[in-house]
PDB file of N, CA and C in Angstrom:
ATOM      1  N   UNK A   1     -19.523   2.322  38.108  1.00  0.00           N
ATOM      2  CA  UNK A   1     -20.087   2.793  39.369  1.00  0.00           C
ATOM      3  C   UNK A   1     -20.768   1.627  40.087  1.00  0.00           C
ATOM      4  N   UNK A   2     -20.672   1.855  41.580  1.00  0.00           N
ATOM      5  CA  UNK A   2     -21.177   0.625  42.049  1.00  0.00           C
ATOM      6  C   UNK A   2     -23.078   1.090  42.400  1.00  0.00           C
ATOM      7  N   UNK A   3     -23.862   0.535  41.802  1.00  0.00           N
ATOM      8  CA  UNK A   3     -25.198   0.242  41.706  1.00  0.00           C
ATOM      9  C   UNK A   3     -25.716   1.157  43.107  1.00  0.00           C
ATOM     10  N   UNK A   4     -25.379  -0.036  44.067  1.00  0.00           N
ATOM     11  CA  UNK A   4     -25.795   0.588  45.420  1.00  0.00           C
ATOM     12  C   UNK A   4     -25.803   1.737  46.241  1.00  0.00           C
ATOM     13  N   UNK A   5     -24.529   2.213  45.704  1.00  0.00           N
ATOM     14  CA  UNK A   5     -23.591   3.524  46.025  1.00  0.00           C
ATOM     15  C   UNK A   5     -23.582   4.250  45.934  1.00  0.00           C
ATOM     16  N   UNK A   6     -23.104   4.076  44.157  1.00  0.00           N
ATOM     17  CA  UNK A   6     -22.652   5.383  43.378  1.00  0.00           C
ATOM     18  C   UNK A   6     -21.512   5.834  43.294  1.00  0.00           C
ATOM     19  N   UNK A   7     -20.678   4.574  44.228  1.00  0.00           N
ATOM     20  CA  UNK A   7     -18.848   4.718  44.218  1.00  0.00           C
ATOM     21  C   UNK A   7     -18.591   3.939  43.316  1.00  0.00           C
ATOM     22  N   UNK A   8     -17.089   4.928  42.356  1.00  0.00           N
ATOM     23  CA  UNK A   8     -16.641   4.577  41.367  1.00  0.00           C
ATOM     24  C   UNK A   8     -16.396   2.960  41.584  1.00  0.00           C
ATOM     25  N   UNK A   9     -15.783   1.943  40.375  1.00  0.00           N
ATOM     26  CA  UNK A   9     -15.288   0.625  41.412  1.00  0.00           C
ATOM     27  C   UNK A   9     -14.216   0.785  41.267  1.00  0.00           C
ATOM     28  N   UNK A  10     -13.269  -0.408  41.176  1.00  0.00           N
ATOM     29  CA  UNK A  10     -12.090  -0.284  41.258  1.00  0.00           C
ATOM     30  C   UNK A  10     -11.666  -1.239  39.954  1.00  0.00           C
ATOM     31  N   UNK A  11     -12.316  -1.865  39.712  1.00  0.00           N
ATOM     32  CA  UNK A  11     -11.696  -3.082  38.770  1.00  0.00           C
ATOM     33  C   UNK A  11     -13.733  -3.612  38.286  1.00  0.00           C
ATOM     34  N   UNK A  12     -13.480  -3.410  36.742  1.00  0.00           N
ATOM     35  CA  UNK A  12     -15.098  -3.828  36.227  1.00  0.00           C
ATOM     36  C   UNK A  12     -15.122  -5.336  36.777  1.00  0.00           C
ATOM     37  N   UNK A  13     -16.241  -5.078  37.326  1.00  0.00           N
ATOM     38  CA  UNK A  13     -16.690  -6.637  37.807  1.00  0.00           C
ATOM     39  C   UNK A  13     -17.101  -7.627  36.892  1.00  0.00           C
ATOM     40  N   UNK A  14     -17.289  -7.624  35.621  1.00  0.00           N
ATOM     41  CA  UNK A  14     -16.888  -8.846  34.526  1.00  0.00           C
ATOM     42  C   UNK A  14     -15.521  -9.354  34.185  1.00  0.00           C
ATOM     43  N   UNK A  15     -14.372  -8.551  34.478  1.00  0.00           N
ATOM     44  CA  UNK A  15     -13.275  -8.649  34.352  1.00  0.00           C
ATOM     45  C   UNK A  15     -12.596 -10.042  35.375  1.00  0.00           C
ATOM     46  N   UNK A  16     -12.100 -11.134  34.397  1.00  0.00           N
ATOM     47  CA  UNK A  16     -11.732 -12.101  35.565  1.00  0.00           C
ATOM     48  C   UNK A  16     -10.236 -12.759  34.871  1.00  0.00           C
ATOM     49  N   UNK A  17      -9.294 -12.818  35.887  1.00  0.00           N
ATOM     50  CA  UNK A  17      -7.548 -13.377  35.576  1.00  0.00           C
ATOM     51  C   UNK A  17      -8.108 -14.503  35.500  1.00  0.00           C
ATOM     52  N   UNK A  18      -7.033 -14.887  34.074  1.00  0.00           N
ATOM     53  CA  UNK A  18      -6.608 -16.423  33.890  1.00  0.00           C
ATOM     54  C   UNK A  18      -5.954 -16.764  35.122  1.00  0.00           C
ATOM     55  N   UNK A  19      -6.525 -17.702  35.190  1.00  0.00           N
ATOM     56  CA  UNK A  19      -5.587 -18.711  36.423  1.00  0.00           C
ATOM     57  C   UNK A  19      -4.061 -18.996  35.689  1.00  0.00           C
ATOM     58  N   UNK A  20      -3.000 -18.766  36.412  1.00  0.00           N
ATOM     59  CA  UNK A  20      -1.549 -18.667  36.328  1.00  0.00           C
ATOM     60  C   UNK A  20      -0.863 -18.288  35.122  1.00  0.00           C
ATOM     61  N   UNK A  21      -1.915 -16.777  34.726  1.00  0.00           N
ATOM     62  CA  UNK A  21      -1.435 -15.884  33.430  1.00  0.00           C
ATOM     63  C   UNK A  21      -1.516 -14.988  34.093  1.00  0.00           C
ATOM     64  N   UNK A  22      -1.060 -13.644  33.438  1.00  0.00           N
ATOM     65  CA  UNK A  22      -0.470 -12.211  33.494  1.00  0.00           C
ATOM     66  C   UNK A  22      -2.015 -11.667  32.805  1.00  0.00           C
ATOM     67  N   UNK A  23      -3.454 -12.318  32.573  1.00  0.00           N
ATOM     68  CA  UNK A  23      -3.940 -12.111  31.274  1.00  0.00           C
ATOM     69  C   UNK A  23      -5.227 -11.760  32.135  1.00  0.00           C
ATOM     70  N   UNK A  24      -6.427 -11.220  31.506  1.00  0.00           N
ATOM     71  CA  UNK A  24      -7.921 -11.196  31.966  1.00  0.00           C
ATOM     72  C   UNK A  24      -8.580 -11.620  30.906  1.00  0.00           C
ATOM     73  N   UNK A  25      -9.902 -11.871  31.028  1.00  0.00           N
ATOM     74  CA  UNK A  25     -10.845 -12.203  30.202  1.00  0.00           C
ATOM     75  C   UNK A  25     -12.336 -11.529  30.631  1.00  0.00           C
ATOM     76  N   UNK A  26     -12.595 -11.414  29.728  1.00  0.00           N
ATOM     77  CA  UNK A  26     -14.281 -10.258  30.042  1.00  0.00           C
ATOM     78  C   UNK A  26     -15.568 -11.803  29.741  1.00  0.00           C
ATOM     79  N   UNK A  27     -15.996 -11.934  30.850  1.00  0.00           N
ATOM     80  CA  UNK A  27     -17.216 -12.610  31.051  1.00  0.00           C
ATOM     81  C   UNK A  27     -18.362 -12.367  30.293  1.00  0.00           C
ATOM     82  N   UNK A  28     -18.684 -11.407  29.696  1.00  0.00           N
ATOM     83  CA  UNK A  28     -19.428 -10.680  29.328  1.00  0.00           C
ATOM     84  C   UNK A  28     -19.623  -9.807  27.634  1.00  0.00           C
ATOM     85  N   UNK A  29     -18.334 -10.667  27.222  1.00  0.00           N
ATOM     86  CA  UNK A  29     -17.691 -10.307  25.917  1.00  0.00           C
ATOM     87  C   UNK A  29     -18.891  -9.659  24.487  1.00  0.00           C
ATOM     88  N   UNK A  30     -19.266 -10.907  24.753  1.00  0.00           N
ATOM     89  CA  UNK A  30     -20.395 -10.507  23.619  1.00  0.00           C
ATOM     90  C   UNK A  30     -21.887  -9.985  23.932  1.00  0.00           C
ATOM     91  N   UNK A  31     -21.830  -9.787  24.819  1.00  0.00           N
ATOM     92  CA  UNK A  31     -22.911  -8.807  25.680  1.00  0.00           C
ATOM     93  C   UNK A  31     -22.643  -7.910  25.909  1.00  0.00           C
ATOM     94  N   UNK A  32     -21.198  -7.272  26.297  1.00  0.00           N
ATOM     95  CA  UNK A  32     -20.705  -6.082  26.483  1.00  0.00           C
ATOM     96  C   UNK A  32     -21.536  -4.941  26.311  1.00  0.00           C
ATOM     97  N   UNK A  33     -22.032  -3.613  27.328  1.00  0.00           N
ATOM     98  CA  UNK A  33     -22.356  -2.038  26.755  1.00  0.00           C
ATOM     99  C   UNK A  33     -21.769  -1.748  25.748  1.00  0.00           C
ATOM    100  N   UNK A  34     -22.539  -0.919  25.213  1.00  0.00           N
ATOM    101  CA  UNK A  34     -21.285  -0.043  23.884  1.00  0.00           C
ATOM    102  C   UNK A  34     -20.284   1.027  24.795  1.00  0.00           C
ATOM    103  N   UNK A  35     -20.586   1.191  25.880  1.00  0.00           N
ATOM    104  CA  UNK A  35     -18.975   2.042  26.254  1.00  0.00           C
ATOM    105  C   UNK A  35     -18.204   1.264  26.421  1.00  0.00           C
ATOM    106  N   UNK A  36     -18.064  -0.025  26.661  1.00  0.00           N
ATOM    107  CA  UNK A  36     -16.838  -1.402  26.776  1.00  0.00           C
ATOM    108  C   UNK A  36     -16.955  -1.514  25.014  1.00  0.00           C
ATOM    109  N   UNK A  37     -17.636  -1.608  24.632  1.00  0.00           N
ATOM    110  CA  UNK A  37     -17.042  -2.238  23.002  1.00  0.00           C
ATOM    111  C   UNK A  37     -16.154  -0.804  21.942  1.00  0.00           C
ATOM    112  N   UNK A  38     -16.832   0.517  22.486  1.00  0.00           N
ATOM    113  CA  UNK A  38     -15.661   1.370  22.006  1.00  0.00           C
ATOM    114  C   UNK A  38     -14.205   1.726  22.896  1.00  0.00           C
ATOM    115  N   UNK A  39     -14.486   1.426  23.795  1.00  0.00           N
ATOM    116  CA  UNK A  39     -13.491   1.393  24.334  1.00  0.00           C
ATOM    117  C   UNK A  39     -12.394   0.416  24.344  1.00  0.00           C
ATOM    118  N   UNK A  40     -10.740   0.992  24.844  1.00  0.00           N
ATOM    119  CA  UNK A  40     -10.064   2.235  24.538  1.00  0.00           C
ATOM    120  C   UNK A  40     -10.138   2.461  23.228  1.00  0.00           C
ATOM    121  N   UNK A  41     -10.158   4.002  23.201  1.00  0.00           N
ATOM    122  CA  UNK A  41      -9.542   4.336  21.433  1.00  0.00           C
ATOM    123  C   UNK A  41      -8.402   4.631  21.576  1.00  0.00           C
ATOM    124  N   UNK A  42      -7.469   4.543  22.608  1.00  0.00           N
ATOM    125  CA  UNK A  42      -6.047   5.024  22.504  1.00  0.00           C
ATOM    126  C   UNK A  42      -5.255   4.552  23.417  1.00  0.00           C
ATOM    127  N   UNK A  43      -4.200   4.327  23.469  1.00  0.00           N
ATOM    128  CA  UNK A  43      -3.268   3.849  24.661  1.00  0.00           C
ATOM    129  C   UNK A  43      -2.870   4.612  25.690  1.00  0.00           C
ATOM    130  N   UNK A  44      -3.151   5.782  25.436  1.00  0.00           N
ATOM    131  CA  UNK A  44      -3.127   6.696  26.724  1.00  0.00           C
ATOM    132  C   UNK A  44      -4.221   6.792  27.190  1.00  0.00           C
ATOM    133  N   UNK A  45      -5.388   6.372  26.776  1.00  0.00           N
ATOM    134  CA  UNK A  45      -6.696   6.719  27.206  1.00  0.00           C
ATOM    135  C   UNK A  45      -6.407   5.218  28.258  1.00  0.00           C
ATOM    136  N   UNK A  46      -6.253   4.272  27.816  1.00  0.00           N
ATOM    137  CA  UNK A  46      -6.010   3.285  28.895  1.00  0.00           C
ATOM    138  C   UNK A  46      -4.876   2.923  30.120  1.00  0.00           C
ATOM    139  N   UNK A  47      -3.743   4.059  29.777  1.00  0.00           N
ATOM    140  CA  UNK A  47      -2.885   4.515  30.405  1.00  0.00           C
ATOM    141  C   UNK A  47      -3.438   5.276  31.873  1.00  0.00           C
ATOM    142  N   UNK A  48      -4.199   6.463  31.011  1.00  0.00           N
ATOM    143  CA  UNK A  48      -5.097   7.561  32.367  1.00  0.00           C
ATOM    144  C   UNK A  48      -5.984   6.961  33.501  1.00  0.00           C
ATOM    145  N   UNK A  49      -6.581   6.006  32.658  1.00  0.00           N
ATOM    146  CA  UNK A  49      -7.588   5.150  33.219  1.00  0.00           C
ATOM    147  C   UNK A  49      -7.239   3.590  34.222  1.00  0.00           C
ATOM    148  N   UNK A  50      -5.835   3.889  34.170  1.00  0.00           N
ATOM    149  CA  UNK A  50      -5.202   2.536  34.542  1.00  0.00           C
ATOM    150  C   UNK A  50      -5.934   1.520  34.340  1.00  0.00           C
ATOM    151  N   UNK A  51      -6.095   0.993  32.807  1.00  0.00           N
ATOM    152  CA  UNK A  51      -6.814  -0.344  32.737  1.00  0.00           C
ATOM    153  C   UNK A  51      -6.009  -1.297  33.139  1.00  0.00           C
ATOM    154  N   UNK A  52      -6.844  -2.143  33.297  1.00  0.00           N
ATOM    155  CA  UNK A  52      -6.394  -3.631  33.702  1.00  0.00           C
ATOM    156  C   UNK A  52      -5.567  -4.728  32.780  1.00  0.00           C
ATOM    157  N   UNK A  53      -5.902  -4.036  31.399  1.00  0.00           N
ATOM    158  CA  UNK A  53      -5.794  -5.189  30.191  1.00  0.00           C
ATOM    159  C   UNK A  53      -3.849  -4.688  29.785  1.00  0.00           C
ATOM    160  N   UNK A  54      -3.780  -3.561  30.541  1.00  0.00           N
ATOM    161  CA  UNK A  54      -2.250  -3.125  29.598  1.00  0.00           C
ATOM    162  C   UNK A  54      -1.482  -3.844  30.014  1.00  0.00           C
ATOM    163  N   UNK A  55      -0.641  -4.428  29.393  1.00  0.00           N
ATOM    164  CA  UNK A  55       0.679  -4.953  29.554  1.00  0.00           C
ATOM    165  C   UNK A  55       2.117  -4.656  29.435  1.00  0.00           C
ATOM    166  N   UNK A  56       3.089  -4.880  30.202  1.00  0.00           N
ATOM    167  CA  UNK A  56       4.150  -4.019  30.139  1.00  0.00           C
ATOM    168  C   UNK A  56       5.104  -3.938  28.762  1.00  0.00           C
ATOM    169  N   UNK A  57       5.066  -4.832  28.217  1.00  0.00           N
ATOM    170  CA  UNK A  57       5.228  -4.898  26.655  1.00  0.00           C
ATOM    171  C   UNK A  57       4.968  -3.559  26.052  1.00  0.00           C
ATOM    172  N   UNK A  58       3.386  -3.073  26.343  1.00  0.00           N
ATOM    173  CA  UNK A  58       2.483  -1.927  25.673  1.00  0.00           C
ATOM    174  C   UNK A  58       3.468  -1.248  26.121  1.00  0.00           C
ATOM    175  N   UNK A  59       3.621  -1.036  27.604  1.00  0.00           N
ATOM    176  CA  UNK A  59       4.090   0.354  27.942  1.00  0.00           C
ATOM    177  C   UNK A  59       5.796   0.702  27.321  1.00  0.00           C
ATOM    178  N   UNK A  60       6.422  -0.304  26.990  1.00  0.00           N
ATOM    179  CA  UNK A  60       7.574  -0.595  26.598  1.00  0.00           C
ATOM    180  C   UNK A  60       7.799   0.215  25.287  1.00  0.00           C
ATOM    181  N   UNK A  61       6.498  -0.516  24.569  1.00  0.00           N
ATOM    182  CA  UNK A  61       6.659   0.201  22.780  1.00  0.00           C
ATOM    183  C   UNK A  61       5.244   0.194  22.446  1.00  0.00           C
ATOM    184  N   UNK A  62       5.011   2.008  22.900  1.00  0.00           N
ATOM    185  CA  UNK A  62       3.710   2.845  23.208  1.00  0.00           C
ATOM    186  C   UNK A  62       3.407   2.661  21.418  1.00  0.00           C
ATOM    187  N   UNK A  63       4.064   2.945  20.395  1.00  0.00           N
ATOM    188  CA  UNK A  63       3.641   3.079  19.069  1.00  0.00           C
ATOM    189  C   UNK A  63       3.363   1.573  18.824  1.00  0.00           C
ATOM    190  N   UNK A  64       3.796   0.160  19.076  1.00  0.00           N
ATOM    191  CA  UNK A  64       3.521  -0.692  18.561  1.00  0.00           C
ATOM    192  C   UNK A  64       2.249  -1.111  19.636  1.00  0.00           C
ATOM    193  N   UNK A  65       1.811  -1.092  20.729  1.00  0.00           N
ATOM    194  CA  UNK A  65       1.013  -1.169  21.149  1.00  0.00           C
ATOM    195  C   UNK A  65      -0.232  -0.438  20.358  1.00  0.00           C
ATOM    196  N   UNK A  66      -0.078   0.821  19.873  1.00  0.00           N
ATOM    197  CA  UNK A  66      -1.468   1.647  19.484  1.00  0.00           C
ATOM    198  C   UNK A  66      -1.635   0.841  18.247  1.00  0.00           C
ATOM    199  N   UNK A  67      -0.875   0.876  17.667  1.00  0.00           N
ATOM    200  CA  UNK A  67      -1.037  -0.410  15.944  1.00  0.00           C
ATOM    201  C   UNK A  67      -1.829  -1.811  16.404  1.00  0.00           C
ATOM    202  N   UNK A  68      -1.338  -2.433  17.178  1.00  0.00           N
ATOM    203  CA  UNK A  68      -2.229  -3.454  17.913  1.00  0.00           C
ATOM    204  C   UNK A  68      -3.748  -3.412  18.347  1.00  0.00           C
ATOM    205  N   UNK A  69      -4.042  -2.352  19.135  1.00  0.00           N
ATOM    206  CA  UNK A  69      -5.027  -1.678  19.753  1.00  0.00           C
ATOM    207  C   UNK A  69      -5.818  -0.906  18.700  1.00  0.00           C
ATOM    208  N   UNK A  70      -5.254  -0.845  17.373  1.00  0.00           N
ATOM    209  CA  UNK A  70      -6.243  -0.191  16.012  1.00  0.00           C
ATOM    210  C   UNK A  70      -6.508  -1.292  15.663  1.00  0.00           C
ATOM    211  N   UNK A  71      -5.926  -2.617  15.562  1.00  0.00           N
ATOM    212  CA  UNK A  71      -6.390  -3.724  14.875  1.00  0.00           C
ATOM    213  C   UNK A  71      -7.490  -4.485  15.879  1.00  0.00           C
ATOM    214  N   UNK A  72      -7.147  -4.421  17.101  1.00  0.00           N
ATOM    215  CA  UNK A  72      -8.034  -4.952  17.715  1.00  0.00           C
ATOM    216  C   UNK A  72      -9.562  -4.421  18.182  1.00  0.00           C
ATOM    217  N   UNK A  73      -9.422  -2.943  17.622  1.00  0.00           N
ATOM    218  CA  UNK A  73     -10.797  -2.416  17.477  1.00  0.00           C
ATOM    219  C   UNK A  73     -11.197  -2.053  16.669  1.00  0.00           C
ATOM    220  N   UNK A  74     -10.587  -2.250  15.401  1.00  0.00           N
ATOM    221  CA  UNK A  74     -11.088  -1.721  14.224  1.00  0.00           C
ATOM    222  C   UNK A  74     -12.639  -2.133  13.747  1.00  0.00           C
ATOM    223  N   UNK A  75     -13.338  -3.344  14.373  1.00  0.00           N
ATOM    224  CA  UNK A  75     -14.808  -3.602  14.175  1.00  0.00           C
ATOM    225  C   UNK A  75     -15.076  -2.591  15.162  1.00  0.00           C
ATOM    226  N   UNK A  76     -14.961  -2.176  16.235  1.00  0.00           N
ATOM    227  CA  UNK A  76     -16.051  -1.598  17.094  1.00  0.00           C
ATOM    228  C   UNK A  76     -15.662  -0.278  16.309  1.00  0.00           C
ATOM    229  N   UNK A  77     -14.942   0.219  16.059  1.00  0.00           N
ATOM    230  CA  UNK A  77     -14.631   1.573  15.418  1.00  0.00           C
ATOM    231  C   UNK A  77     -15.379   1.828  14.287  1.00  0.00           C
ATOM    232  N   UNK A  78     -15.648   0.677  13.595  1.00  0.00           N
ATOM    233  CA  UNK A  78     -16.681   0.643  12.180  1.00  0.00           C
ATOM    234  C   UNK A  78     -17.553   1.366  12.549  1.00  0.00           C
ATOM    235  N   UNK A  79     -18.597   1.199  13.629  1.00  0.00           N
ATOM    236  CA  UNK A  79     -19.989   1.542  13.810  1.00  0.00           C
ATOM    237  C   UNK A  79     -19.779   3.412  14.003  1.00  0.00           C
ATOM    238  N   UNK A  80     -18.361   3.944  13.942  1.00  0.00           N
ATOM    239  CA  UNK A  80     -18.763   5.411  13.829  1.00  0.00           C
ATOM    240  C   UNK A  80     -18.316   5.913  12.409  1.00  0.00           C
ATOM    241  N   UNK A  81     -18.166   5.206  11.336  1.00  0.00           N
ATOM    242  CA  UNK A  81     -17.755   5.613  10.383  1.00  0.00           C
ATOM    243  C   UNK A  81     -18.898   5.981   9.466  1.00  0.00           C
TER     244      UNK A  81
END
């Protein structure tokens, strides 16, 4: 949400493209809220949400993407076990 507003945004404002990649990087990585560090738990959840980070690969091969996306959150996922 934007601060001033209260309008949704459009794109998280830590979120910034590699210069002459397909790629983003979060400014903010290890500072992150805990709703950015559990987040996504699922590939459709980032599907609904049109994130920024999916790649057409993901959308290509939805099951090997979610295997990816368990490994790559499997620390933030710890903290509800």
């Amino acid at each position: 949400m934007q601060p001033d507003t209260g309008e949704p945004i459009e794109q998280c404002p830590w979120l910034r493209k590699v210069p002459d990649q397909n790629k983003y990087t979060c400014d903010i990585y290890f500072d992150r809220p805990d709703d950015c560090k559990f987040y996504p738990s699922t590939l459709d959840e980032m599907v609904r949400d049109e994130c920024e980070m999916i790649e057409k690969k993901d959308l290509a091969n939805p099951k090997q993407a979610q295997k990816e996306l368990d490994i790559i959150m499997e620390d933030s996922r710890a903290a509800f076990e």
